[in-house]
Every structure is written in C-alpha cells, then in structure tokens.
C-alpha atoms as a PDB file:
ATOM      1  CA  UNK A   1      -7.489 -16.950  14.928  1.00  0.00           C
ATOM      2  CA  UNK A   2      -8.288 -14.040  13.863  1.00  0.00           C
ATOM      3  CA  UNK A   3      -8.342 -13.298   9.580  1.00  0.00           C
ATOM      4  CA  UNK A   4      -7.186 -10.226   8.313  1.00  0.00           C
ATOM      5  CA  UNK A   5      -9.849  -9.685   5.211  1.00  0.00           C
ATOM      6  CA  UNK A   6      -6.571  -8.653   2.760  1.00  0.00           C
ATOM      7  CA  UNK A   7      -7.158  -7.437  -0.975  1.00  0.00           C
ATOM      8  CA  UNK A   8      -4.305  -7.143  -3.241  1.00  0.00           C
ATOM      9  CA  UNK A   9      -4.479  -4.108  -6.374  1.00  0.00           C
ATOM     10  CA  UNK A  10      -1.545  -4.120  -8.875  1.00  0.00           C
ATOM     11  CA  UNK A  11      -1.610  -3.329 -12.835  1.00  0.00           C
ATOM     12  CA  UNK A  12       1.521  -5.696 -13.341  1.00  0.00           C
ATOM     13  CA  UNK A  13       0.646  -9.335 -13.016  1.00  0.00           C
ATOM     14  CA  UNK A  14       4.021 -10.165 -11.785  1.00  0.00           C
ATOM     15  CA  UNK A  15       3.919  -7.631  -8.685  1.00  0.00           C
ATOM     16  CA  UNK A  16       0.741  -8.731  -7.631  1.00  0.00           C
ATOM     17  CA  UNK A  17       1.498 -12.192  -7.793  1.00  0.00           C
ATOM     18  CA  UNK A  18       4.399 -11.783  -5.455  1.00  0.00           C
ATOM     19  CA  UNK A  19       2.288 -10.060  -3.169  1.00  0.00           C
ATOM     20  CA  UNK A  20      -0.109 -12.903  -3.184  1.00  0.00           C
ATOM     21  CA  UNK A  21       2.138 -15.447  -2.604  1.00  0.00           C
ATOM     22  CA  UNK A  22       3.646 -13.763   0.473  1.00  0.00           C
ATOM     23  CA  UNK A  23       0.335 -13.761   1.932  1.00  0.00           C
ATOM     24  CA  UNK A  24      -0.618 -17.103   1.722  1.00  0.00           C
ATOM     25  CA  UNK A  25       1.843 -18.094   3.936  1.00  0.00           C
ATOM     26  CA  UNK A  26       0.113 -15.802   6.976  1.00  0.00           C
ATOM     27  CA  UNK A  27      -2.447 -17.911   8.216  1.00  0.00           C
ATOM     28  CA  UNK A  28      -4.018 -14.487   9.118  1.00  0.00           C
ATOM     29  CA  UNK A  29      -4.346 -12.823   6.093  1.00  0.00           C
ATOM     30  CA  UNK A  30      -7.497 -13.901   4.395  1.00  0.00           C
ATOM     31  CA  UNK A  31      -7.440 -12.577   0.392  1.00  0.00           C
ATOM     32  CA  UNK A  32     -11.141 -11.776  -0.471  1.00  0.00           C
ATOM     33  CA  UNK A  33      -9.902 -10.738  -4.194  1.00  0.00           C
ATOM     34  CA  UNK A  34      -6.749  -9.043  -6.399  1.00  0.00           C
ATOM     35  CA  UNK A  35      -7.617  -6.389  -8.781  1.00  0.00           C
ATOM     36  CA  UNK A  36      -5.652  -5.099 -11.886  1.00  0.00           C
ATOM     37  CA  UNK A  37      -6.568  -1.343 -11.280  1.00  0.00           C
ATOM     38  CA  UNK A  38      -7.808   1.240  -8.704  1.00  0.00           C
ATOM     39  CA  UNK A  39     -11.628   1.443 -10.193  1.00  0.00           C
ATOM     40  CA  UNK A  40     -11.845  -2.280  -9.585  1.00  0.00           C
ATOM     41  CA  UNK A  41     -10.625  -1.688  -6.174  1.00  0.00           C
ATOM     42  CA  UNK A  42     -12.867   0.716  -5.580  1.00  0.00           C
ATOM     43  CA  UNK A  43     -16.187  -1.567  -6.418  1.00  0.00           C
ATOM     44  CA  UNK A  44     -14.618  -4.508  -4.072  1.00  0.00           C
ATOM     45  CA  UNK A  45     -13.899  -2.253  -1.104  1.00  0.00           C
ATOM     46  CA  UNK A  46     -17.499  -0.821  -1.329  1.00  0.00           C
ATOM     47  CA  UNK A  47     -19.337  -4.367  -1.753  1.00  0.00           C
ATOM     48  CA  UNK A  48     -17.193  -6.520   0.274  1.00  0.00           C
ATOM     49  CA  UNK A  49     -15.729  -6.328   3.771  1.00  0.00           C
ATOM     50  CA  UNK A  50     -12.525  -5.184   3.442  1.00  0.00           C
ATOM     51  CA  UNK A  51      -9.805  -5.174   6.470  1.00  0.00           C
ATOM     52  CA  UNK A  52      -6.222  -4.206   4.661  1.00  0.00           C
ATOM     53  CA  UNK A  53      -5.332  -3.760   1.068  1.00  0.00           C
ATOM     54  CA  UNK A  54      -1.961  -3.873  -0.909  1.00  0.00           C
ATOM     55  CA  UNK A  55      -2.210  -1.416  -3.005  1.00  0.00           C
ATOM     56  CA  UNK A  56      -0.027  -0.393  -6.332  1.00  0.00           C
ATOM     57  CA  UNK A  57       0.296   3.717  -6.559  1.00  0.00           C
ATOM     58  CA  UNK A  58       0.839   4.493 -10.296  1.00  0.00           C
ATOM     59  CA  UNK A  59      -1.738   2.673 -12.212  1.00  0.00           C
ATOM     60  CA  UNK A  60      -3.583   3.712 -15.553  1.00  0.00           C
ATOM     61  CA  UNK A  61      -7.050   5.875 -15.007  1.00  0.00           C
ATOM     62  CA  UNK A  62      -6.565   6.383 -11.412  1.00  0.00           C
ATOM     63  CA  UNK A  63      -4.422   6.401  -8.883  1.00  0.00           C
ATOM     64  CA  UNK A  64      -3.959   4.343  -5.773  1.00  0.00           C
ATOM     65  CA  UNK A  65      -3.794   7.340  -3.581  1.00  0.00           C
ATOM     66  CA  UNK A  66      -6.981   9.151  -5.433  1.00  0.00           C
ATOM     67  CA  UNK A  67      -8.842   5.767  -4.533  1.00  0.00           C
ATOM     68  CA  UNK A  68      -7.656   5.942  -1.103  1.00  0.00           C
ATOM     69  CA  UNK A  69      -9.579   9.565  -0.987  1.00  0.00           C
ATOM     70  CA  UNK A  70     -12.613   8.505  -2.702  1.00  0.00           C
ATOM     71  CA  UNK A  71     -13.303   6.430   0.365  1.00  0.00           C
ATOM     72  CA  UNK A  72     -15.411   7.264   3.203  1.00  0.00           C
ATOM     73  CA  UNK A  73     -13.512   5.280   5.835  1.00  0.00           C
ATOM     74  CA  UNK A  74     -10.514   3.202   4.036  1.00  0.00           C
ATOM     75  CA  UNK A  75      -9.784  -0.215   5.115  1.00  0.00           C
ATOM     76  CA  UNK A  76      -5.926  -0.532   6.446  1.00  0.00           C
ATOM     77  CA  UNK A  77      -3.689   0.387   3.551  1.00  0.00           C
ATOM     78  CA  UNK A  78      -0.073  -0.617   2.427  1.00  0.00           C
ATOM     79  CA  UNK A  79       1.078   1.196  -0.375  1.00  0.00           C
ATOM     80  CA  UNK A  80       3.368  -0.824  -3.052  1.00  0.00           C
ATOM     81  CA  UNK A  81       5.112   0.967  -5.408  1.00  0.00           C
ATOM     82  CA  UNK A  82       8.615   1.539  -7.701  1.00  0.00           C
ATOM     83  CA  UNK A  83       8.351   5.091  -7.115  1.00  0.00           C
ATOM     84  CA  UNK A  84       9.770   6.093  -4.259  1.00  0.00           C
ATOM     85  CA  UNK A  85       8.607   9.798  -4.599  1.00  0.00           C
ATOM     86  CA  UNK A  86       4.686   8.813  -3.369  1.00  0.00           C
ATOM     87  CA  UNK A  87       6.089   7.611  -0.074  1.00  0.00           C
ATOM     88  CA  UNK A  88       4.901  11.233   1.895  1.00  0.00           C
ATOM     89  CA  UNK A  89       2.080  11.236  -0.144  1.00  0.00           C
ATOM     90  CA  UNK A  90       1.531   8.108   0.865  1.00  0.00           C
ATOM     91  CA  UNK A  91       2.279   8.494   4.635  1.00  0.00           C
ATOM     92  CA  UNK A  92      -0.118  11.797   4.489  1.00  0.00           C
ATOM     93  CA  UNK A  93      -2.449   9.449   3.869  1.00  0.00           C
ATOM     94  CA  UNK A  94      -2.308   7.753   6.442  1.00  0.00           C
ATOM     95  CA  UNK A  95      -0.963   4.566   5.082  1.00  0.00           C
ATOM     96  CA  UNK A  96       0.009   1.764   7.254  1.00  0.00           C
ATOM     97  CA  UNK A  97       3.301   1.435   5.445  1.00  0.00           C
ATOM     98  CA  UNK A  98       5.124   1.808   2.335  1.00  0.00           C
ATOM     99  CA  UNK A  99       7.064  -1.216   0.432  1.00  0.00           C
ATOM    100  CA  UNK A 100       9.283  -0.274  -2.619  1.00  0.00           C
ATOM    101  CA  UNK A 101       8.867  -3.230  -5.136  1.00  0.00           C
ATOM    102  CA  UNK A 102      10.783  -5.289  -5.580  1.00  0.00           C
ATOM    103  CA  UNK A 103       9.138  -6.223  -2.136  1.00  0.00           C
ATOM    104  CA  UNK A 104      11.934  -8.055  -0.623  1.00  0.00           C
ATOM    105  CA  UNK A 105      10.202 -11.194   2.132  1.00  0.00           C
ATOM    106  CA  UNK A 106      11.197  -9.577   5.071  1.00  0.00           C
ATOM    107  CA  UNK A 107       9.965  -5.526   4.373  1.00  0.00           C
ATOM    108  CA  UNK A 108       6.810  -7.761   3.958  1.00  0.00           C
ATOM    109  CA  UNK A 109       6.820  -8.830   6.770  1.00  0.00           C
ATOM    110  CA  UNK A 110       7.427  -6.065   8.624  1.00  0.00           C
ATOM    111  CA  UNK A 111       4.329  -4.373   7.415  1.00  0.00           C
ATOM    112  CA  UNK A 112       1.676  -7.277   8.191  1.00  0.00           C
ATOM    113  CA  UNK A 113       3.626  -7.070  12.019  1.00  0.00           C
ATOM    114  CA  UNK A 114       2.373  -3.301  12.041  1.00  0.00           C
ATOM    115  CA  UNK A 115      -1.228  -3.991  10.653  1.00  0.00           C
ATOM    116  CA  UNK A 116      -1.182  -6.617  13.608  1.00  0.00           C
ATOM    117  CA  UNK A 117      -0.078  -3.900  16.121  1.00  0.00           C
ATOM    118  CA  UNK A 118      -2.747  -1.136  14.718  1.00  0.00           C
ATOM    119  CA  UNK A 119      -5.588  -3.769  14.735  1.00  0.00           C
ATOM    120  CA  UNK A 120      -4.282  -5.022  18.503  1.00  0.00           C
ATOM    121  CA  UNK A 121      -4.294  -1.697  19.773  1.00  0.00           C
ATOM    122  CA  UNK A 122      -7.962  -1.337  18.922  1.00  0.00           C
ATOM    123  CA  UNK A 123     -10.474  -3.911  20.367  1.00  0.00           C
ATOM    124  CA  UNK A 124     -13.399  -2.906  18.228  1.00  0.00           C
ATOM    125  CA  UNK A 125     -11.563  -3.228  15.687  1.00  0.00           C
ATOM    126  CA  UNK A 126     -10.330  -6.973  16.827  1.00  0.00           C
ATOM    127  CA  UNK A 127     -14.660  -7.521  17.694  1.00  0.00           C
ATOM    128  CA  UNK A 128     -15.440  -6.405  13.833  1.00  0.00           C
ATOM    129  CA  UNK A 129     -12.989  -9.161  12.402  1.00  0.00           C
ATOM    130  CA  UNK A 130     -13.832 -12.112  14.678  1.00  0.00           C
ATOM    131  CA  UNK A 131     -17.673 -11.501  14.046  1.00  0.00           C
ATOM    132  CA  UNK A 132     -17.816 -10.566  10.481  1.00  0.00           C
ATOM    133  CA  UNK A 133     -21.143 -11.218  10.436  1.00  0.00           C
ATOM    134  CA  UNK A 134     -22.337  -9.036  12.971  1.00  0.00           C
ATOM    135  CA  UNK A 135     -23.220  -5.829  11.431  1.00  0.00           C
ATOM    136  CA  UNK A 136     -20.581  -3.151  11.448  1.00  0.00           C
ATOM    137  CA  UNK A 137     -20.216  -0.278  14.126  1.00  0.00           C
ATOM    138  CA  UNK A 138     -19.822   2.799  13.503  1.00  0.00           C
ATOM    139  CA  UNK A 139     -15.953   3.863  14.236  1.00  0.00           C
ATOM    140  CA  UNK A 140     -15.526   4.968  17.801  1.00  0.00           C
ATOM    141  CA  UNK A 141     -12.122   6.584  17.366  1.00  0.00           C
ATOM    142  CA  UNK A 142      -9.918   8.462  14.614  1.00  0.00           C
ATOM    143  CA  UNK A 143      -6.313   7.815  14.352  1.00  0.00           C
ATOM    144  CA  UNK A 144      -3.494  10.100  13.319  1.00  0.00           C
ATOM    145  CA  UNK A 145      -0.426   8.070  11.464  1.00  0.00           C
ATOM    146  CA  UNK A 146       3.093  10.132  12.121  1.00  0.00           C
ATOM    147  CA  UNK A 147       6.733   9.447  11.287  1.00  0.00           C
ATOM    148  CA  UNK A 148       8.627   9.824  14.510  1.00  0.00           C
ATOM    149  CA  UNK A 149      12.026   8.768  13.880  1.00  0.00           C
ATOM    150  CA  UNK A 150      11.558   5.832  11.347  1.00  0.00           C
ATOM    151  CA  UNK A 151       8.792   4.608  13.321  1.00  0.00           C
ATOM    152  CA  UNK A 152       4.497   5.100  12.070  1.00  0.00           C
ATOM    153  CA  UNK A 153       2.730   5.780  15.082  1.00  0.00           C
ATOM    154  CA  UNK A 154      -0.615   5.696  15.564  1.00  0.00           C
ATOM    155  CA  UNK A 155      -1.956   8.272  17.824  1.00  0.00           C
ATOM    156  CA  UNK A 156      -5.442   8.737  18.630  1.00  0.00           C
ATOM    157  CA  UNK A 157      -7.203  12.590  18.165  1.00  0.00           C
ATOM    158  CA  UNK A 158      -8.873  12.246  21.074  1.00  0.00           C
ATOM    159  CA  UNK A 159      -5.803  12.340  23.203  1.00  0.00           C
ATOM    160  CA  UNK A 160      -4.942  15.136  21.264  1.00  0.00           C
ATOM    161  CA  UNK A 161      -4.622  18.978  23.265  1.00  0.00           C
ATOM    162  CA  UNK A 162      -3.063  21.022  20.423  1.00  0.00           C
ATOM    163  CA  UNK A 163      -0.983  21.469  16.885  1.00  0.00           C
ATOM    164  CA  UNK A 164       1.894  23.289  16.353  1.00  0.00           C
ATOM    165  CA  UNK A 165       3.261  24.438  13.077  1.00  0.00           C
ATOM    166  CA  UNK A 166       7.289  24.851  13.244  1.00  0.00           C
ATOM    167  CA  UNK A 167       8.275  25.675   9.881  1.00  0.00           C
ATOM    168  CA  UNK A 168       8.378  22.260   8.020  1.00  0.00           C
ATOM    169  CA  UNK A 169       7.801  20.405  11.108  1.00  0.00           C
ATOM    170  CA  UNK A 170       4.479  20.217  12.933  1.00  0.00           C
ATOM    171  CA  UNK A 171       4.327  19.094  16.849  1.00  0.00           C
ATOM    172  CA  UNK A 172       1.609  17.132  18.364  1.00  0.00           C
ATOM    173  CA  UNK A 173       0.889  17.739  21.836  1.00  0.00           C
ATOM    174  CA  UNK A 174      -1.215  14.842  23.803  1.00  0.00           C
ATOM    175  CA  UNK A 175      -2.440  14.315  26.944  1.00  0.00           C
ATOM    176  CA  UNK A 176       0.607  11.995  27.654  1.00  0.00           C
ATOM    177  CA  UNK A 177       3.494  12.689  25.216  1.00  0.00           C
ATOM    178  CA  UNK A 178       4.695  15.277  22.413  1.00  0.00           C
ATOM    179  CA  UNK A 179       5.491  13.797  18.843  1.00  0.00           C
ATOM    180  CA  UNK A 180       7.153  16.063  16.295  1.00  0.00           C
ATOM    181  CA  UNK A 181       7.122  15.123  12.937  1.00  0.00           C
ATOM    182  CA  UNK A 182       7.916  16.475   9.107  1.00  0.00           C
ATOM    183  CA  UNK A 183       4.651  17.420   7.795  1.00  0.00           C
ATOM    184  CA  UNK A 184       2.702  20.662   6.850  1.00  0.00           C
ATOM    185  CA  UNK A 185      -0.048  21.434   8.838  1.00  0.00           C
ATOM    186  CA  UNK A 186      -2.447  21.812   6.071  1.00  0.00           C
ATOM    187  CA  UNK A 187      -2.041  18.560   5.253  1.00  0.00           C
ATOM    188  CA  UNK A 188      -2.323  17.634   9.168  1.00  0.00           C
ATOM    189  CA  UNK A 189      -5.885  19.655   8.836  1.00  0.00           C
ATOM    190  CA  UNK A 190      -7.220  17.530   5.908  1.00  0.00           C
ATOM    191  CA  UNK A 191      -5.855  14.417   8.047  1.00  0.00           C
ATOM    192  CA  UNK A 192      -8.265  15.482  11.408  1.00  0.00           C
ATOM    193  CA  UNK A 193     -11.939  14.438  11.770  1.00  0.00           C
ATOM    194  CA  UNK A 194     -14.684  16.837  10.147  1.00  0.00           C
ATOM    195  CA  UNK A 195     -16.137  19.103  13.027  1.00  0.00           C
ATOM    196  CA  UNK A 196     -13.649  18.488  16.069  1.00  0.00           C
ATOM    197  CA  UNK A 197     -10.564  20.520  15.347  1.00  0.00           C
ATOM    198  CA  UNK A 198     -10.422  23.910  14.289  1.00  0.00           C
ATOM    199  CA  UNK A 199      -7.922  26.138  12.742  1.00  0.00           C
ATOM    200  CA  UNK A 200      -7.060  29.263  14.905  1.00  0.00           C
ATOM    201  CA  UNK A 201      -3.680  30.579  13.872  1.00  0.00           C
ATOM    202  CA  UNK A 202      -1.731  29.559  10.787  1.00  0.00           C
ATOM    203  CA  UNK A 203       0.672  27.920  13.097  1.00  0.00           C
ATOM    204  CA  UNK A 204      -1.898  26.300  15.566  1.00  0.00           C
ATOM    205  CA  UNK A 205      -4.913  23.589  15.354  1.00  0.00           C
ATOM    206  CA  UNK A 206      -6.948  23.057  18.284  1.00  0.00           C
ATOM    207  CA  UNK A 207      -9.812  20.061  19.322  1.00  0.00           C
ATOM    208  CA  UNK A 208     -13.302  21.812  20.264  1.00  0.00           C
ATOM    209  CA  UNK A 209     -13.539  19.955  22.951  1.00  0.00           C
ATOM    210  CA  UNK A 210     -10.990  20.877  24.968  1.00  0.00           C
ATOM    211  CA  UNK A 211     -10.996  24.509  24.782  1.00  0.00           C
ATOM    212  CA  UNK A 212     -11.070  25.760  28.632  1.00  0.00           C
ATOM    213  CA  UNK A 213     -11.418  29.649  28.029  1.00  0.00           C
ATOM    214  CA  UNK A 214     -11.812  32.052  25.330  1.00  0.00           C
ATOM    215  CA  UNK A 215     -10.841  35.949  24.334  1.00  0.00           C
ATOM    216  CA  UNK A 216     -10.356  37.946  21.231  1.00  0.00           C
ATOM    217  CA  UNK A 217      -6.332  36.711  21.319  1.00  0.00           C
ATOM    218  CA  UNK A 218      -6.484  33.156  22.582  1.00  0.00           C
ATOM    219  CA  UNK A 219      -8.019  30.147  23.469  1.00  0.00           C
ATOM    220  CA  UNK A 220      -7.064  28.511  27.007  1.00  0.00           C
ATOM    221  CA  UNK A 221      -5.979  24.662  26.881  1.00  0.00           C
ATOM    222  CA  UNK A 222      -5.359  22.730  29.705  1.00  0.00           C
ATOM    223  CA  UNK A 223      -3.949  25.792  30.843  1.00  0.00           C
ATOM    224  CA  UNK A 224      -1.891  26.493  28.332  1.00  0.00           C
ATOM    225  CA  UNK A 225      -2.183  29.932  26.250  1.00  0.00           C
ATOM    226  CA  UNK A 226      -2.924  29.095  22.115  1.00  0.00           C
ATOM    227  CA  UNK A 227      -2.915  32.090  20.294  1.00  0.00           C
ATOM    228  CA  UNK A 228      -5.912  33.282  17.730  1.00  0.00           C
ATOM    229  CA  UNK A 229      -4.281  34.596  14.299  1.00  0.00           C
ATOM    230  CA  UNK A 230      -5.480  37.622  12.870  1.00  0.00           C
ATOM    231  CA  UNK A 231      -7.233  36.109   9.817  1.00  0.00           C
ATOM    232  CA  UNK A 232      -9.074  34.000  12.212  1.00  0.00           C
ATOM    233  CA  UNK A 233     -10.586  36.112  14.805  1.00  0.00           C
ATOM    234  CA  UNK A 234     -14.039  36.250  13.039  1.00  0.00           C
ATOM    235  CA  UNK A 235     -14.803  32.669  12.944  1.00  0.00           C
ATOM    236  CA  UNK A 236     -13.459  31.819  16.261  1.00  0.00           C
ATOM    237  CA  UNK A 237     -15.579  34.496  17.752  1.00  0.00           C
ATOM    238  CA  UNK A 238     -18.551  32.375  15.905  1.00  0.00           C
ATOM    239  CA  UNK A 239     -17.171  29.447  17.318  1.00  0.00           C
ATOM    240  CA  UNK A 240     -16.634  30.318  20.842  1.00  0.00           C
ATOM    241  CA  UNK A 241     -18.933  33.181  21.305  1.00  0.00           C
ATOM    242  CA  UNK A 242     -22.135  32.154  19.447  1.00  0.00           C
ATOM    243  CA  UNK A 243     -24.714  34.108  20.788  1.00  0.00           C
ATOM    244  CA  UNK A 244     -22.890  37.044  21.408  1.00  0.00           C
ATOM    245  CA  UNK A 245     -22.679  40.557  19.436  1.00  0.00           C
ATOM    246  CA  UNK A 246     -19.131  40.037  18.557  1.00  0.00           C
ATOM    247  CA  UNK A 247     -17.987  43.461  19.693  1.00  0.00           C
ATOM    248  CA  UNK A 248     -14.400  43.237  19.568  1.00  0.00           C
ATOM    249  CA  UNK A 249     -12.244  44.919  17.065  1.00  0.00           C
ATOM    250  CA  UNK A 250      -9.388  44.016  15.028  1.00  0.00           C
ATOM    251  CA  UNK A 251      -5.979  44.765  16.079  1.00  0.00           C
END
C-alpha cells in the first residue's frame, strides 16, 4: 500500500492531537513527526521526506503560510485553522484544502480523499512514495490549484494556452476545457513556474511555448489573437524578437 509520509504542525496541543488521532486510523498516512510551530516545520520538511503536512496558520514567530513560501517545492499541504479569513490566502497557495478547527471526522476525511486523488493523478508522484529510497526526481510537471464551483482542481500549466483577467475573476483557457475562477491575476502570476509564462497585457498571461506568431500588438495562440498592453511592448519585443533592432514605435 502505498504511505502517505504525513507531518502534523499545530501550536495548541489539543488541535494537533486531534489531527493525529484521525490519522492513525488511515492505514495510508504514515506520520514522520508533529511540530509545535512553523520554524520546526521548516527543519523537518528540509531533512526528512515529506509527502503532506497539516498545517496550523496563525502560530507565534511565523506563519504557516510564510513557511509554505520559504519552500522550494512544498510537500502537499492542508491548512488547519480557526480563522476562516486565511482560507484564499490559503487556496492562493495552492493548498490542497482548508479545514476550520474544530475539524469535524468527516471534513477530514474529505481532504485525505483529495490528497489521494492529486497523488493518483500523478504517477511519478505514486513511483516517489512506493520507492522512498530511490533518490528523488526532479518534478516533471507544475500544477495550478483553482476553485471552480466548490470544487479544487488541479490543472496542469502545461495544458495551459492562455490567462484572462475579468475583473475579479481570472479564466484559464486549456487545451481541453476553460475554468473560471475568483482570483487576481497577480496572484495567478506568482502561482506559474519561473521562466514559462509571461505577462503581456494587464489582463492576459501567456506560456512561451506556445506562442505561434508575433507583432508589435499581439501574440498568436493556437490561433487565437492575445493582445500586447502598452506597458509591455518593450519586453515582449525582447522576448519574441531577440535579435532584432526593435524598430517599432509606441502607439
């Protein structure tokens, strides 16, 4: 079977004891440690294989979410929290889910089925788990997280064609659907992997990769016009044009 390497992070003893006790009764989920705050997290995750962690938001010195940025790649995550106002915070961050403590049994459950749907849906991640001693691989793929009706889906940036800002709203437009979630696309940007997506408009991100054709107003994608905002032209002509003089003028 394969064992979900689980850590549990809570300042109050009592939370993180009902955490642990849920988990030992999922054969599955392995716990490699508990910690009483974030900075204790942070040397566990680093040293020891890691594959999901519950963690508590508001704790003393720092943060659950400023530990989830301080990571490189962050195991799965599952926020846990009496503050309900961290839950887009927490989604922005990609988090698996989000349980509001008291953690009723069943919410609890519902969130271990998810981590077992994100970790089925990728085989290398299934390969790292079953063969923890082989040494890791370097991720293959880079997953967005988005809200779609009550629902986290996961939705992989390859697949992705283009972003579109609509006011609060952004839409993502894939290769086989559209998804259209509440979320600013600056935080979408942050979100995106480092070198394969660019900002060309305030209203549009686009992957690198899939750029078909190029002019001073727009980029072509799968045959679809994107347009180039003012403020970007300049560094879209680098982009695109690289070796060229750059002779086009602003409008």
């Amino acid at each position: 079977m394969m064992k979900i390497r689980t850590v549990i992070v809570d300042d109050e003893p009592h939370a993180l004891e009902i955490i642990r006790r849920y988990a030992t009764h999922i054969p599955q989920l392995e716990i490699t440690g508990t910690c009483g705050n974030a900075l204790e997290a942070f040397q566990m995750i680093q040293n020891t294989k890691v594959d999901l962690v519950f963690l508590d938001i508001k704790m003393p010195r720092l943060l659950g979410t400023d530990l989830v940025r301080s990571l490189k790649t962050p195991p799965l995550i599952i926020f846990t929290t009496a503050y309900q106002e961290y839950a887009i915070e927490g989604f922005d961050l990609n988090a698996v889910d989000y349980l509001l403590k008291p953690v009723p049994l069943k919410r609890f459950l519902q969130a271990i089925d998810k981590v077992r749907h994100f970790l089925s849906a990728d085989p290398k991640t299934n390969q790292a788990i079953e063969n923890p001693a082989d040494p890791p691989t370097p991720p293959v793929a880079h997953y967005l997280y988005l809200r779609v009706e009550r629902r986290l889906l996961k939705v992989n940036t390859s697949d992705i064609l283009w972003i579109e800002s609509i006011k609060d709203y952004i839409k993502v437009v894939t290769t086989e659907k559209t998804f259209q979630t509440k979320q600013k696309i600056s935080v979408t940007e942050k979100l995106l992997p480092i070198g394969e997506f660019m900002r060309i408009h305030r209203s549009f991100i686009v992957p690198l990769n899939k750029v078909e054709g190029y002019n001073p107003n727009h980029v072509v994608i799968s045959g679809t016009q994107i347009p180039i905002g003012r403020n970007y032209k300049q560094i879209c002509a680098q982009q695109f044009t690289p070796q060229s003089e750059h002779s086009y003028r602003p409008e």
